[in-house]
PDB file of N, CA and C in Angstrom:
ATOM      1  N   UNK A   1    -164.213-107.521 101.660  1.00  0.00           N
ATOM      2  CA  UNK A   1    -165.515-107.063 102.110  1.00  0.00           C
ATOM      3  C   UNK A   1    -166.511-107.407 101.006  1.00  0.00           C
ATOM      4  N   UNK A   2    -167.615-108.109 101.597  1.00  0.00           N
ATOM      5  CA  UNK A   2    -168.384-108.404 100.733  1.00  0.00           C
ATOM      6  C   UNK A   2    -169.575-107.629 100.130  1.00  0.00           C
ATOM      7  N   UNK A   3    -170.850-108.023 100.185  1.00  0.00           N
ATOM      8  CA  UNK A   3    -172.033-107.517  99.353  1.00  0.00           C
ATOM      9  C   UNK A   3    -172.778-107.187 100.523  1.00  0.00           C
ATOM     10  N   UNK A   4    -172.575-108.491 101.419  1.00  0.00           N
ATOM     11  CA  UNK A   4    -173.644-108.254 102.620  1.00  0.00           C
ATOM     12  C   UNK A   4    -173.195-107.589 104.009  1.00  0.00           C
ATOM     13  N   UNK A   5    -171.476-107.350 103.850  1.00  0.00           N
ATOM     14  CA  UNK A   5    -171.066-106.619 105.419  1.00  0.00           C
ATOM     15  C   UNK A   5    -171.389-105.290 104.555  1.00  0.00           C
ATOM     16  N   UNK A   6    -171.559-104.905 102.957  1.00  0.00           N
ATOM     17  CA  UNK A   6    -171.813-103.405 102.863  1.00  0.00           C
ATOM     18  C   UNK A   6    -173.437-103.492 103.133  1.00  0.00           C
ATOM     19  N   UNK A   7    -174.553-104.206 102.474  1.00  0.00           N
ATOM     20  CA  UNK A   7    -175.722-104.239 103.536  1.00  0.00           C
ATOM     21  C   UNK A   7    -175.944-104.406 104.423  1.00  0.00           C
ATOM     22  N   UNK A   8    -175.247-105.027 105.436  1.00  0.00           N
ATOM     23  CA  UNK A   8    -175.227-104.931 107.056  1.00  0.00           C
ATOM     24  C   UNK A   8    -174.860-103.430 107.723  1.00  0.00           C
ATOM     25  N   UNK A   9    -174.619-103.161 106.916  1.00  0.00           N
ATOM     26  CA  UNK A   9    -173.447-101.670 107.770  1.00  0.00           C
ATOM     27  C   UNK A   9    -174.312-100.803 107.271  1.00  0.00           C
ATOM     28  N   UNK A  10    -175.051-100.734 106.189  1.00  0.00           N
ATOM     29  CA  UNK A  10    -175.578 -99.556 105.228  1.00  0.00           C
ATOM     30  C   UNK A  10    -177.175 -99.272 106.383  1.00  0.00           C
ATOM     31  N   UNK A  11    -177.532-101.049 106.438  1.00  0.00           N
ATOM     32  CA  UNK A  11    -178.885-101.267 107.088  1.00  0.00           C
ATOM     33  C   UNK A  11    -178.924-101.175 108.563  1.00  0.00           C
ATOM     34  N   UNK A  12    -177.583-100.511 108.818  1.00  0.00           N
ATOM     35  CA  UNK A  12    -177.446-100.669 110.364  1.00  0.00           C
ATOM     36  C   UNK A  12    -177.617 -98.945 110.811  1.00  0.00           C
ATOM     37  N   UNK A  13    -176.619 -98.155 110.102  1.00  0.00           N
ATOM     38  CA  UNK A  13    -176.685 -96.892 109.773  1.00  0.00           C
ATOM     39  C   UNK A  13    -178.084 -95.974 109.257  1.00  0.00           C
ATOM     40  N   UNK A  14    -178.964 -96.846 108.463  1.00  0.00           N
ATOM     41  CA  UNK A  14    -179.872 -96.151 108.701  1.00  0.00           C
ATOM     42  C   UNK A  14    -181.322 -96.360 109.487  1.00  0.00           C
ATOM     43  N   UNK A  15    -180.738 -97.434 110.317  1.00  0.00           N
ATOM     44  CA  UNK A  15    -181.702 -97.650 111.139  1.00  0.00           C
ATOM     45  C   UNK A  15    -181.347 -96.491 112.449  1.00  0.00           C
ATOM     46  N   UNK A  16    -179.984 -96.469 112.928  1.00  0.00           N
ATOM     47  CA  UNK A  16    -179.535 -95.405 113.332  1.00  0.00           C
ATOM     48  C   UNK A  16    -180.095 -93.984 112.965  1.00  0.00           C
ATOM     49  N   UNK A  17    -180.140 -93.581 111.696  1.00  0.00           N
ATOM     50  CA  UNK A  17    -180.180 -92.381 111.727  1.00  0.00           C
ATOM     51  C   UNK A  17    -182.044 -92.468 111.892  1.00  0.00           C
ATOM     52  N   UNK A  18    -182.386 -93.594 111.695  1.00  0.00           N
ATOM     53  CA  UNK A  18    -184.457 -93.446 111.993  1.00  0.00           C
ATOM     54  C   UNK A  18    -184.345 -92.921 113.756  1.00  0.00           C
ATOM     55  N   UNK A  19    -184.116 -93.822 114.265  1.00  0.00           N
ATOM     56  CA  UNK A  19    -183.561 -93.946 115.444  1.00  0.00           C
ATOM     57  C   UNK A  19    -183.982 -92.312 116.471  1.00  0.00           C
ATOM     58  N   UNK A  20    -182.170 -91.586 115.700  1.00  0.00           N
ATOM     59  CA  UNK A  20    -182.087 -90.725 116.025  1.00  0.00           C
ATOM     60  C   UNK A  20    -182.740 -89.487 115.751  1.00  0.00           C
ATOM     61  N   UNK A  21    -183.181 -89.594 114.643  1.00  0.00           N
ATOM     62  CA  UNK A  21    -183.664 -88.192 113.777  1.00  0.00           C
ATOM     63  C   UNK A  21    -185.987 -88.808 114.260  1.00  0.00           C
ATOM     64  N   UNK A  22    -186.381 -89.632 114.491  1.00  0.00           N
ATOM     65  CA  UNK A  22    -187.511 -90.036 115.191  1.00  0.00           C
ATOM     66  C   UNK A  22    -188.437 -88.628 115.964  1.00  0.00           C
ATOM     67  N   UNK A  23    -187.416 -88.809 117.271  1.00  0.00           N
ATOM     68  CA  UNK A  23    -188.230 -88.355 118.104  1.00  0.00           C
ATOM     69  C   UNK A  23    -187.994 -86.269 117.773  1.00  0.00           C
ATOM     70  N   UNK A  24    -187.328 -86.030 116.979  1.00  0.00           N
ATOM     71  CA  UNK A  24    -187.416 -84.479 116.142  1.00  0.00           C
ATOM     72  C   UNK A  24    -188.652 -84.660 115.439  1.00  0.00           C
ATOM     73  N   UNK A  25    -188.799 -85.540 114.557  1.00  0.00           N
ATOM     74  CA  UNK A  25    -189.862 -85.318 113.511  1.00  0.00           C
ATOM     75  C   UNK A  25    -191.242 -85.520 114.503  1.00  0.00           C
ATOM     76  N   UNK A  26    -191.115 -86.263 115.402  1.00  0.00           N
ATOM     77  CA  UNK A  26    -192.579 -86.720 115.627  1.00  0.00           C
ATOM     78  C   UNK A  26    -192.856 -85.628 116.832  1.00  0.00           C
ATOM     79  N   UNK A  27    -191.887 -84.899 117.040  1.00  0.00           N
ATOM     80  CA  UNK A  27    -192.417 -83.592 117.772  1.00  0.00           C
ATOM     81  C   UNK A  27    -192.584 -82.606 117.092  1.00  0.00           C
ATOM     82  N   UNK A  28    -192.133 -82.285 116.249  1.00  0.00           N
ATOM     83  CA  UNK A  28    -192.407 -81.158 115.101  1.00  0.00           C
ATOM     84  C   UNK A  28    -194.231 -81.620 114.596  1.00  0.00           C
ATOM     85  N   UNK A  29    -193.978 -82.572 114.031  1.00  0.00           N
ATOM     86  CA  UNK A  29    -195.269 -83.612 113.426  1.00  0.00           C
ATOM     87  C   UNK A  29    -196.521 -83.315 114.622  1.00  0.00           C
ATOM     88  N   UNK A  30    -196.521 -83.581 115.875  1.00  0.00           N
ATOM     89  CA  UNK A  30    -197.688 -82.983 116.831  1.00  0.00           C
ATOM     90  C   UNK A  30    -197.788 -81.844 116.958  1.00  0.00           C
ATOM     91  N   UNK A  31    -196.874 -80.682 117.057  1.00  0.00           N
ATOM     92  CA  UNK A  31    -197.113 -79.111 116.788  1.00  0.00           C
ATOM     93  C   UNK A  31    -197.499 -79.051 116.019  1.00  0.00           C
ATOM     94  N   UNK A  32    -197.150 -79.196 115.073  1.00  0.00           N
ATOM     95  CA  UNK A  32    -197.446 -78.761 113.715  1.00  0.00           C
ATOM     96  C   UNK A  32    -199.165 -78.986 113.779  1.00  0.00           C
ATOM     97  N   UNK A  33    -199.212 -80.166 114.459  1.00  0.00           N
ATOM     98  CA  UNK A  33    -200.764 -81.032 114.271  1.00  0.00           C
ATOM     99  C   UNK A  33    -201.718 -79.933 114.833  1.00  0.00           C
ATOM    100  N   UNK A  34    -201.333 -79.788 116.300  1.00  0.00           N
ATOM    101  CA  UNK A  34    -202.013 -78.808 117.354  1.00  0.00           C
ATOM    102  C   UNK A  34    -201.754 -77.495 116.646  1.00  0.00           C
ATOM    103  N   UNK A  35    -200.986 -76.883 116.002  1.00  0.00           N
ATOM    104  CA  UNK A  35    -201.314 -75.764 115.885  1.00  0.00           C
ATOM    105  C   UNK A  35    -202.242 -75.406 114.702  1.00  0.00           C
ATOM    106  N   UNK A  36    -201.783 -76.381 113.075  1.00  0.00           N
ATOM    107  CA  UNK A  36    -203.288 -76.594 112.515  1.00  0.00           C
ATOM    108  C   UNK A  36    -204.297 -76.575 112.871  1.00  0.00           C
ATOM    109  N   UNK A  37    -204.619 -77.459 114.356  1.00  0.00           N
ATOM    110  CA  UNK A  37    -205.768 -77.244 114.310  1.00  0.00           C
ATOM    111  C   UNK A  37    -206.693 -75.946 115.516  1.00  0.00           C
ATOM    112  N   UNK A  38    -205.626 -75.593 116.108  1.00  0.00           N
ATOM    113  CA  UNK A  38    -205.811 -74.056 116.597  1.00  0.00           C
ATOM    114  C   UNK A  38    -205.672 -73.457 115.283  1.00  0.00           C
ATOM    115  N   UNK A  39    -205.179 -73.222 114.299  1.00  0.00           N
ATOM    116  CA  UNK A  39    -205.550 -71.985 113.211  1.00  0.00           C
ATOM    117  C   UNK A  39    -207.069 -72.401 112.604  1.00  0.00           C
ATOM    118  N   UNK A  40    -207.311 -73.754 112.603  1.00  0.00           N
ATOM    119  CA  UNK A  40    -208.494 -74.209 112.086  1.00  0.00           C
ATOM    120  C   UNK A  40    -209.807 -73.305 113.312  1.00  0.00           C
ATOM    121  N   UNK A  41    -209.459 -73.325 114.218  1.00  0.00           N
ATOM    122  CA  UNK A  41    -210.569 -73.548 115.177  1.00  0.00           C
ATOM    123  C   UNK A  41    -210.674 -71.845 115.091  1.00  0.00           C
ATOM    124  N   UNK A  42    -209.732 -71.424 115.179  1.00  0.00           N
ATOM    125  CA  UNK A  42    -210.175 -69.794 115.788  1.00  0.00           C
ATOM    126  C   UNK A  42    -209.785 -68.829 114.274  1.00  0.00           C
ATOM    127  N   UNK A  43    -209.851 -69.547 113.163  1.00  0.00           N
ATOM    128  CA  UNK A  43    -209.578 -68.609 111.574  1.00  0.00           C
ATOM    129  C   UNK A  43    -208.239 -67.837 111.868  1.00  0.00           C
ATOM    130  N   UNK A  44    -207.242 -68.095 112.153  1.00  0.00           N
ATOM    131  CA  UNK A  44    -206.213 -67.282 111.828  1.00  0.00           C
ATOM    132  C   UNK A  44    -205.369 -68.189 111.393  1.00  0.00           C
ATOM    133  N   UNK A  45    -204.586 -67.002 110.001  1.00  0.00           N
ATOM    134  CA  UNK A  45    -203.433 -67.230 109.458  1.00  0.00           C
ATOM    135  C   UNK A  45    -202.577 -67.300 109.299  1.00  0.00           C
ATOM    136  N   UNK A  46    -201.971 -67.178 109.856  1.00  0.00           N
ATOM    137  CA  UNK A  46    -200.621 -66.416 110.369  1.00  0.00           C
ATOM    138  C   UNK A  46    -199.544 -67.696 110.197  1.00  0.00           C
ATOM    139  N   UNK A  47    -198.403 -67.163 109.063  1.00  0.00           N
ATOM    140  CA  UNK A  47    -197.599 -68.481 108.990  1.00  0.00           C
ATOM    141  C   UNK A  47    -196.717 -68.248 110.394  1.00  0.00           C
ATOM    142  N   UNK A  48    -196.323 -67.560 110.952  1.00  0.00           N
ATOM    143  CA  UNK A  48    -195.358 -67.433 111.296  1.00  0.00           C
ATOM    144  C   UNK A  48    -195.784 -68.534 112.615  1.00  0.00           C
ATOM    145  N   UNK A  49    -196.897 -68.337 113.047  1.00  0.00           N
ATOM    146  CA  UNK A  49    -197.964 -69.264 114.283  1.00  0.00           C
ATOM    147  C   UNK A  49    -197.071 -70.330 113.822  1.00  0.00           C
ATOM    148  N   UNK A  50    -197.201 -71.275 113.027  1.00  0.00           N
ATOM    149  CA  UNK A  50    -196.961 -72.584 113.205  1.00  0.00           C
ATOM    150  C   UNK A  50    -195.557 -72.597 113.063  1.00  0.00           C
ATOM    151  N   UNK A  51    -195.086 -71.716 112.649  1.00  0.00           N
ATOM    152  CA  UNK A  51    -193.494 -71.718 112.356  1.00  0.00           C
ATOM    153  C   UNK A  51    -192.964 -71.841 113.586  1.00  0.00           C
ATOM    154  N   UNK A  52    -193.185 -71.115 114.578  1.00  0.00           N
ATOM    155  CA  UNK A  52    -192.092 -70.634 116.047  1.00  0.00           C
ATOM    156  C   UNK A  52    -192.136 -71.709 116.762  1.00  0.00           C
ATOM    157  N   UNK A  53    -193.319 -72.302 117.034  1.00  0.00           N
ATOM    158  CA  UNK A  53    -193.380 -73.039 117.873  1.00  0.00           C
ATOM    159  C   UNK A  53    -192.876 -74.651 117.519  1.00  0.00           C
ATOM    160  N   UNK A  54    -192.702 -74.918 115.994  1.00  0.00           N
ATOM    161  CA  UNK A  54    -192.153 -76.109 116.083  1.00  0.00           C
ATOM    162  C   UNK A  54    -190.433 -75.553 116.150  1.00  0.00           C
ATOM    163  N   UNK A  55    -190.154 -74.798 115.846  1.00  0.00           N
ATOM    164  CA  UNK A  55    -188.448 -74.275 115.786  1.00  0.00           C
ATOM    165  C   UNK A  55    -188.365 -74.951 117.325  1.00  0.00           C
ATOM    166  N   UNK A  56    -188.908 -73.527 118.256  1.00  0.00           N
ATOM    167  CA  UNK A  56    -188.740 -74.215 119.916  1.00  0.00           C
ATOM    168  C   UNK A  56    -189.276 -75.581 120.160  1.00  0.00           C
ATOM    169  N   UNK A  57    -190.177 -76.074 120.009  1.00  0.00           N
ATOM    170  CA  UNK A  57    -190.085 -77.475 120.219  1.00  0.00           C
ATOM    171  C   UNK A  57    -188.971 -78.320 119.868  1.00  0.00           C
ATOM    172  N   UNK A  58    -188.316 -78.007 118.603  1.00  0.00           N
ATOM    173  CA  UNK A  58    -187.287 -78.705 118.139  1.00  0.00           C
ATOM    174  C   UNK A  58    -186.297 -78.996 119.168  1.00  0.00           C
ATOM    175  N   UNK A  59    -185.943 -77.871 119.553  1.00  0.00           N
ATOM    176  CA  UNK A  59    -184.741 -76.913 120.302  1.00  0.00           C
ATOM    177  C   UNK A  59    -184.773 -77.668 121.427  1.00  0.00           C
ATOM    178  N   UNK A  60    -186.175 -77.814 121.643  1.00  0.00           N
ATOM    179  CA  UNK A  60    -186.413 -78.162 123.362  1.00  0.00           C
ATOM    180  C   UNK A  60    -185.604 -79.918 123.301  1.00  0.00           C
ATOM    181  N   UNK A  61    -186.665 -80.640 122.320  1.00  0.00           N
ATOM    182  CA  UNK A  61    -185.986 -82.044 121.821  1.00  0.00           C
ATOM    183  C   UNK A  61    -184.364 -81.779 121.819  1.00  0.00           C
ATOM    184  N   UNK A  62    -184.026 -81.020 121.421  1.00  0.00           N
ATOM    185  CA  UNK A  62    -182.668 -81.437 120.756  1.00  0.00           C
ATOM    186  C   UNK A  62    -181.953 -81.141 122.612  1.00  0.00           C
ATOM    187  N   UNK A  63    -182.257 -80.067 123.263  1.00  0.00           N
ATOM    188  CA  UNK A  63    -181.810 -79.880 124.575  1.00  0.00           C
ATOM    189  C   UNK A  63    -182.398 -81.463 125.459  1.00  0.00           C
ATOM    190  N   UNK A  64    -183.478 -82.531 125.241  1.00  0.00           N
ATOM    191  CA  UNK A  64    -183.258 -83.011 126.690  1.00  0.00           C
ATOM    192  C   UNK A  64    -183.027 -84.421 125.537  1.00  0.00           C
ATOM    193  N   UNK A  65    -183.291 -84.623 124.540  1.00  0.00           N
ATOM    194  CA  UNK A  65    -183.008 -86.005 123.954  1.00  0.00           C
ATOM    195  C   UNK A  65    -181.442 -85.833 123.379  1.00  0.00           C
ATOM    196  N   UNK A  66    -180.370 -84.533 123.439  1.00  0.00           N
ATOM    197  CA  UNK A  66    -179.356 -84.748 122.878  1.00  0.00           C
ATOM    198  C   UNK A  66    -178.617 -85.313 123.357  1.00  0.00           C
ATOM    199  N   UNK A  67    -178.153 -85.713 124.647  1.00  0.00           N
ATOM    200  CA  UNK A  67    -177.210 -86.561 124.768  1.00  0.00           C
ATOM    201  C   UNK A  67    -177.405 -88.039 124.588  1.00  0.00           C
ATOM    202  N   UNK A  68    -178.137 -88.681 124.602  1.00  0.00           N
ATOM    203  CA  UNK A  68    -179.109 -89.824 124.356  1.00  0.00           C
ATOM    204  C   UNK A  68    -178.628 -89.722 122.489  1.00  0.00           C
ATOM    205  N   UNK A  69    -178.961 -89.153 121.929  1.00  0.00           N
ATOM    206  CA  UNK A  69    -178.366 -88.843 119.960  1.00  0.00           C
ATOM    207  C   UNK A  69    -176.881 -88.583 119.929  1.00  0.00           C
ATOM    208  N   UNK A  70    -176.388 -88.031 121.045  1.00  0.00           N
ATOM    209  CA  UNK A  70    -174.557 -88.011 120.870  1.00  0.00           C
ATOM    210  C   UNK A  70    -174.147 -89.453 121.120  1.00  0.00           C
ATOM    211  N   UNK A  71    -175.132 -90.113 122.379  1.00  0.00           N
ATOM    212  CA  UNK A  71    -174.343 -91.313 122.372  1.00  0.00           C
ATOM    213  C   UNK A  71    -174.757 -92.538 121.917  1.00  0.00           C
ATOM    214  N   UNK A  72    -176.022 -92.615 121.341  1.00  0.00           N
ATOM    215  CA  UNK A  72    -176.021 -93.426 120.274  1.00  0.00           C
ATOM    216  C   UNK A  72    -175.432 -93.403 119.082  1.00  0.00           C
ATOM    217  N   UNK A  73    -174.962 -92.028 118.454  1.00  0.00           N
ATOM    218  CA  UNK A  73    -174.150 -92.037 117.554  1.00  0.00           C
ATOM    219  C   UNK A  73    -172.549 -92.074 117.630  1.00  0.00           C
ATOM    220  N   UNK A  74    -172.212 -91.720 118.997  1.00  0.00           N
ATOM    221  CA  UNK A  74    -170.866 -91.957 119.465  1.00  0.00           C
ATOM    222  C   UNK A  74    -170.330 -93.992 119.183  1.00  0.00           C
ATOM    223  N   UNK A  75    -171.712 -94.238 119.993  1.00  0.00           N
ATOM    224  CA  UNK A  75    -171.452 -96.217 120.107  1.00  0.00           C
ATOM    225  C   UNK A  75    -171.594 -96.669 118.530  1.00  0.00           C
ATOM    226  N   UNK A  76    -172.308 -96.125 118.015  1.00  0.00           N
ATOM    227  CA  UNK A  76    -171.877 -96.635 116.371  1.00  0.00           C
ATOM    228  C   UNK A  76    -170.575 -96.235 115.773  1.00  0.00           C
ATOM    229  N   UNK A  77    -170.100 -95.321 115.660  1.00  0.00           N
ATOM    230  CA  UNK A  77    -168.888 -94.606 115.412  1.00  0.00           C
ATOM    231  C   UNK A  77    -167.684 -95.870 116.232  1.00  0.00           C
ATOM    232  N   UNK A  78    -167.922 -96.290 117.442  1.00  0.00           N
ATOM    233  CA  UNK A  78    -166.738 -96.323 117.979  1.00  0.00           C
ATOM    234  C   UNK A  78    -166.781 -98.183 117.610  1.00  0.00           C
ATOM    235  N   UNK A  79    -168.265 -98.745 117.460  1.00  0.00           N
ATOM    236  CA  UNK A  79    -168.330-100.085 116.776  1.00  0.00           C
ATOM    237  C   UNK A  79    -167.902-100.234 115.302  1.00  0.00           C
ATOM    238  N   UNK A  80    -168.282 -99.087 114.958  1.00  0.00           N
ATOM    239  CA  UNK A  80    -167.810 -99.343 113.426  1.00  0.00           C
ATOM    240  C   UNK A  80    -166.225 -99.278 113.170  1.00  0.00           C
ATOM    241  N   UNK A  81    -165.588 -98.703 114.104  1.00  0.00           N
ATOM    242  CA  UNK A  81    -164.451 -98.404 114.040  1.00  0.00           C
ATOM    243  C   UNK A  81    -164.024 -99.809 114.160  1.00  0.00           C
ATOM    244  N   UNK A  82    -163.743 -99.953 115.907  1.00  0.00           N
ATOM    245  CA  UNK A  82    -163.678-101.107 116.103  1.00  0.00           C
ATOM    246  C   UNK A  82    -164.113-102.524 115.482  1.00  0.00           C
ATOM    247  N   UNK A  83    -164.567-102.379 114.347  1.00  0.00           N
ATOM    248  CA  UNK A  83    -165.100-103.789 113.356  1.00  0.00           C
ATOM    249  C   UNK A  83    -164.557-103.219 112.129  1.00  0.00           C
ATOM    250  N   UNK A  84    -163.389-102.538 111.974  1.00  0.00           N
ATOM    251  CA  UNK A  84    -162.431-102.507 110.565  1.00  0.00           C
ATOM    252  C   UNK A  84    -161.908-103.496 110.491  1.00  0.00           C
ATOM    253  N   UNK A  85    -160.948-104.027 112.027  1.00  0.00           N
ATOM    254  CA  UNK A  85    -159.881-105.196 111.309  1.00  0.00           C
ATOM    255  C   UNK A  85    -160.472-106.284 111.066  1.00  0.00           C
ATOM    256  N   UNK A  86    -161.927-106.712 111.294  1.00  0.00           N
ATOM    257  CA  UNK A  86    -162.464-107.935 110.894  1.00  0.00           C
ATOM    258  C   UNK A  86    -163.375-107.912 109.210  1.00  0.00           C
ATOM    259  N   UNK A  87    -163.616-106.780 109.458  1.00  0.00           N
ATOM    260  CA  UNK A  87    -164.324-106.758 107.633  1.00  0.00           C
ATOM    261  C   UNK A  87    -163.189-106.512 106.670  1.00  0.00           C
ATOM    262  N   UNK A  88    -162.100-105.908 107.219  1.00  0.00           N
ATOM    263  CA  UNK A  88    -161.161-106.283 106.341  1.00  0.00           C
ATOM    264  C   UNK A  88    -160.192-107.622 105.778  1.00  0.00           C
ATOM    265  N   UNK A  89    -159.985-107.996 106.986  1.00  0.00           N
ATOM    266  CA  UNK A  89    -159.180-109.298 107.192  1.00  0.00           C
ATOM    267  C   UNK A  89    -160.234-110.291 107.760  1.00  0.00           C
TER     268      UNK A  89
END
């Protein structure tokens, strides 16, 4: 195994995990946005405001995009597997 099947595999994996871990952040990232700017608009402080609602948003993502993240990470798992006996031999 060389220099470049460990950068192929390294650069493959974390394009994967952009991939998967994406559409969490960039829903957290718009709550977060909208509720800044509801605390902006009407003066309240309240940490807990921006806290709840990205948790459940998360939750919600992780309920309708999770199987879509099991099986993109399942098909890497089962390619990487399946491409041992050639990076070895």
């Amino acid at each position: 195994m060389d220099q470049d099947v460990v950068i192929s595999l390294t650069n493959a994996a974390m394009q994967l995990a952009l991939k998967v871990a994406l559409p969490l952040m960039l829903a957290g990232l718009a709550v977060g946005l909208i509720v800044s700017l509801f605390q902006a608009i009407t003066q309240i402080q309240e940490q807990t405001l921006s806290f709840i609602p990205k948790i459940m948003v998360t939750f919600a993502v992780l309920v309708i995009g999770g199987p879509w993240m099991l099986g993109q990470l399942t098909g890497y798992a089962i390619e990487l597997w399946s491409s041992i006996p050639s990076v070895i031999g």
